[in-house]
Protein backbone atom coordinates (compact mmCIF):
# COMPACT_ATOMS: atom_id res chain seq x y z
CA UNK A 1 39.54 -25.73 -18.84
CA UNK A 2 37.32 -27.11 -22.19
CA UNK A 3 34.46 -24.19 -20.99
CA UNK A 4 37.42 -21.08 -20.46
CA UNK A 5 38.91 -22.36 -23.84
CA UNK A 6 35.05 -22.86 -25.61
CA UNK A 7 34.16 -19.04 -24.16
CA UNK A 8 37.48 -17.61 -25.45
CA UNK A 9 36.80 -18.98 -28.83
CA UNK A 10 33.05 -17.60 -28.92
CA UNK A 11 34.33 -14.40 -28.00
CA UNK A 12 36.36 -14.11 -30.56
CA UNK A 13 33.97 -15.11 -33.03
CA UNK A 14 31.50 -12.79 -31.86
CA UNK A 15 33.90 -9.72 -32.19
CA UNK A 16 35.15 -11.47 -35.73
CA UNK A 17 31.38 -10.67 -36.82
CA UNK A 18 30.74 -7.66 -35.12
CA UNK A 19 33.57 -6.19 -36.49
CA UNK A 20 32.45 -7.13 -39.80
CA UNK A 21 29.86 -5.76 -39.34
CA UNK A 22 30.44 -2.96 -37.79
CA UNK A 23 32.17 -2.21 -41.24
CA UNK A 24 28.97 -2.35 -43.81
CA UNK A 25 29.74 0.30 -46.02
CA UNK A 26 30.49 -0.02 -49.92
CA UNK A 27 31.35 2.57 -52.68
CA UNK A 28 28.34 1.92 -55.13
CA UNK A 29 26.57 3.29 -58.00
CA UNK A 30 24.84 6.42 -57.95
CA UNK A 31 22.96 8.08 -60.19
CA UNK A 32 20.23 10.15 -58.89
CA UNK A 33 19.59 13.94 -60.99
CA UNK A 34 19.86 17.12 -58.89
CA UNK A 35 21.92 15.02 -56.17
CA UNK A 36 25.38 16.86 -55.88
CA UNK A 37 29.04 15.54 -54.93
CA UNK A 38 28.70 15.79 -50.67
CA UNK A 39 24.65 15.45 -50.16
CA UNK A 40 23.93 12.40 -47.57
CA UNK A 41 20.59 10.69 -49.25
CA UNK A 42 18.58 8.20 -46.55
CA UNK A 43 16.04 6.18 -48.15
CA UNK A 44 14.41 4.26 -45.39
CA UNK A 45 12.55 1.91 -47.21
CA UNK A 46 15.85 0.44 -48.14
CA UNK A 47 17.21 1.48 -44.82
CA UNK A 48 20.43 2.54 -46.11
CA UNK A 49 22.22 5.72 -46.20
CA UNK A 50 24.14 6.95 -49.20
CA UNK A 51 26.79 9.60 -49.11
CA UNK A 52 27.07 11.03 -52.62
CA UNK A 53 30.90 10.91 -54.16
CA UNK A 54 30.09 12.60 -57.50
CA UNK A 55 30.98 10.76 -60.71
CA UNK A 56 28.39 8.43 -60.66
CA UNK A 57 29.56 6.86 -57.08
CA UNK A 58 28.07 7.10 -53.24
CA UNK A 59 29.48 5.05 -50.07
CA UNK A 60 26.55 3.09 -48.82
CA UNK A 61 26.11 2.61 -45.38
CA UNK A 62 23.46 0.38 -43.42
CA UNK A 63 21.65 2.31 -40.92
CA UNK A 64 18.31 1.72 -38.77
CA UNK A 65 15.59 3.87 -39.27
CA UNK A 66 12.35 4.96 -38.19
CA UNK A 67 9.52 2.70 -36.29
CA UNK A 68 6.05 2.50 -38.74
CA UNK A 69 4.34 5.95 -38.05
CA UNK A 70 8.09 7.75 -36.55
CA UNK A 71 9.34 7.82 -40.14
CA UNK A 72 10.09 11.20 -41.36
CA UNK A 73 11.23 12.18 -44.77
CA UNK A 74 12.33 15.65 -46.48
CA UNK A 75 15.37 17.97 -46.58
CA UNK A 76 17.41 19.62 -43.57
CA UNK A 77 20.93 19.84 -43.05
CA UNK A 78 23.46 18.80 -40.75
CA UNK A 79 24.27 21.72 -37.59
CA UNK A 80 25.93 19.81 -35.54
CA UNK A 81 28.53 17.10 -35.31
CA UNK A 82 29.15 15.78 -31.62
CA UNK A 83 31.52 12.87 -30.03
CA UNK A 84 30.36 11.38 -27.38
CA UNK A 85 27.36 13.00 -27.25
CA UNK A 86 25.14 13.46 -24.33
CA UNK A 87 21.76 12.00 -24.90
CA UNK A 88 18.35 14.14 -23.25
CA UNK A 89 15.58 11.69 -23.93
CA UNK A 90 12.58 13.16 -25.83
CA UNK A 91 9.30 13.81 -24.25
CA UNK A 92 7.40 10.85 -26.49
CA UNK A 93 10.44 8.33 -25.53
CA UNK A 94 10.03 9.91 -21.99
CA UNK A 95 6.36 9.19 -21.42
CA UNK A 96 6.95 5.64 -23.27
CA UNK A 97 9.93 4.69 -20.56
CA UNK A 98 9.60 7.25 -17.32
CA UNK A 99 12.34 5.68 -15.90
CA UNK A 100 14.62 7.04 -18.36
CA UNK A 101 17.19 9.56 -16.66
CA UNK A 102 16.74 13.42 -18.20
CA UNK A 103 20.36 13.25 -19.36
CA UNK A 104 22.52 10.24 -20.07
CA UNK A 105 26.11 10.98 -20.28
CA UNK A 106 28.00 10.80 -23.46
CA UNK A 107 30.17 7.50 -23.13
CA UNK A 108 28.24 6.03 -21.12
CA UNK A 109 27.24 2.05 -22.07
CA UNK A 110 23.76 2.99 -21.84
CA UNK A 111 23.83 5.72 -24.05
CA UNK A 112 21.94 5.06 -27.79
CA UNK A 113 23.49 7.46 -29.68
CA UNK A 114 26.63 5.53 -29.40
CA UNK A 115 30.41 7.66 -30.25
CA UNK A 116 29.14 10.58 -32.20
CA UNK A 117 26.35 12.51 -33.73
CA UNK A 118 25.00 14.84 -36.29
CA UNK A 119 22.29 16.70 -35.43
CA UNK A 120 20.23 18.34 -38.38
CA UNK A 121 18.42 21.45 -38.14
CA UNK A 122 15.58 21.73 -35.65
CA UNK A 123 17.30 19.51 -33.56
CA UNK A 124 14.61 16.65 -33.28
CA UNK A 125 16.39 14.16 -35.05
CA UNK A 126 20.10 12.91 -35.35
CA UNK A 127 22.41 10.70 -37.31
CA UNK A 128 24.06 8.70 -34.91
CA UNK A 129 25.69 5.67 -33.29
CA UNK A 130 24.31 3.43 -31.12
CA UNK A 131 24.83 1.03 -28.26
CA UNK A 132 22.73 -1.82 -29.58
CA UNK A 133 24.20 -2.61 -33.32
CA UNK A 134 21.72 -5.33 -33.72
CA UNK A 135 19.25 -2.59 -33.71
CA UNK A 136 21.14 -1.59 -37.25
CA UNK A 137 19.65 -1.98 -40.77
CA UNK A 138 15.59 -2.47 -39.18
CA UNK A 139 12.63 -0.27 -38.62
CA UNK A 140 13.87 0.79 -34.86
CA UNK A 141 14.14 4.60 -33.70
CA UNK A 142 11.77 7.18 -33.72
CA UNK A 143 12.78 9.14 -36.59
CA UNK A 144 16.56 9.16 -35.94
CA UNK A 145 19.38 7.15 -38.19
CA UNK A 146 20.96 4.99 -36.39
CA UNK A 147 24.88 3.31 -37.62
CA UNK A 148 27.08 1.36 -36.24
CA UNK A 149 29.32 3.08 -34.68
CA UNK A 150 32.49 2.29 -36.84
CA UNK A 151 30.52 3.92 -39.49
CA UNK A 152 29.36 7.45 -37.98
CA UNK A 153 32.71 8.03 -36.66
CA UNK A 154 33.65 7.45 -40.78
CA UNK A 155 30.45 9.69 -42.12
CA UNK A 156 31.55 11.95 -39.32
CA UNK A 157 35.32 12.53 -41.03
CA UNK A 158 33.43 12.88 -44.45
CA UNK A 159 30.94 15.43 -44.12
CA UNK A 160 31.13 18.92 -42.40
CA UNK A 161 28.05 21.25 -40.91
CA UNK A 162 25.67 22.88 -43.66
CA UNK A 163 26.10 18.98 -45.54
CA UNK A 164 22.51 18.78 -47.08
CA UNK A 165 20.96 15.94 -46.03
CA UNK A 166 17.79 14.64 -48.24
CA UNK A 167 15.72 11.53 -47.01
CA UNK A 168 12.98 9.75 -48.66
CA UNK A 169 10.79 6.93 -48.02
């Protein structure tokens, strides 16, 4: 009975945290010239996300970003939003894991880009969920954003295809 009861309570202090977490986005200041009201800003070094508010403000998300060497950084725009989007596995993540299906269902537990995405032009490279939150706020992907997934689905209510999208190392 002391082990059910001593589970139950870790359980709910896990999903205490991860909720919390699962939550890290602030309004902050933001003052950056030429950066209009709407533009998402990523600036990996930081590995945060900023989506600009106008009037001095942004909502600041934590987000994991590129691997040393699978870091990108320049300006594209979002052309696609997705929920539960299926993921195809790259060729480079491909020959690094063969064992990796060719598609992996949208939904599915074992599916990194977690409940939604935004694709941005060229369609290498996503903002997105993921399935492994821990994986937020370090040097993780190869080249995509990764959120938690509490905070894509509330990026994904803010911003609408042709959102400019600017990220910086």
């Amino acid at each position: 009975m002391c082990l059910h009861r001593l589970a139950a309570f870790a359980a709910a202090a896990l999903a205490l945290v991860v909720a919390t977490a699962a939550q890290a986005r602030e309004i902050v200041p933001f003052n950056e010239p030429g950066v209009s009201a709407g533009t998402v800003v990523i600036r990996t070094s930081e590995r945060r996300l900023y989506l600009v508010l106008g009037n001095g403000q942004a909502i600041r998300y934590v987000v994991g970003v590129g691997r040393a060497g699978q870091q990108w950084a320049g300006t594209s725009r979002i052309d696609g939003k997705y929920v539960q989007p299926a993921w195809a596995p790259p060729e480079d993540i491909r020959r690094e894991n063969p064992r990796l299906p060719a598609v992996i269902p949208g939904g599915s537990p074992h599916n990194p880009m977690g409940v939604a995405a935004l694709t941005l032009i060229g369609g290498e490279y996503a903002i997105h969920g993921t399935n492994t939150p821990g994986s937020v706020g370090h040097f993780v992907s190869h080249g995509c954003i990764r959120m938690y997934n509490a905070d894509i689905t509330d990026l994904y209510q803010r911003v609408a295809v042709g959102t400019t999208v600017v990220v910086t190392r």
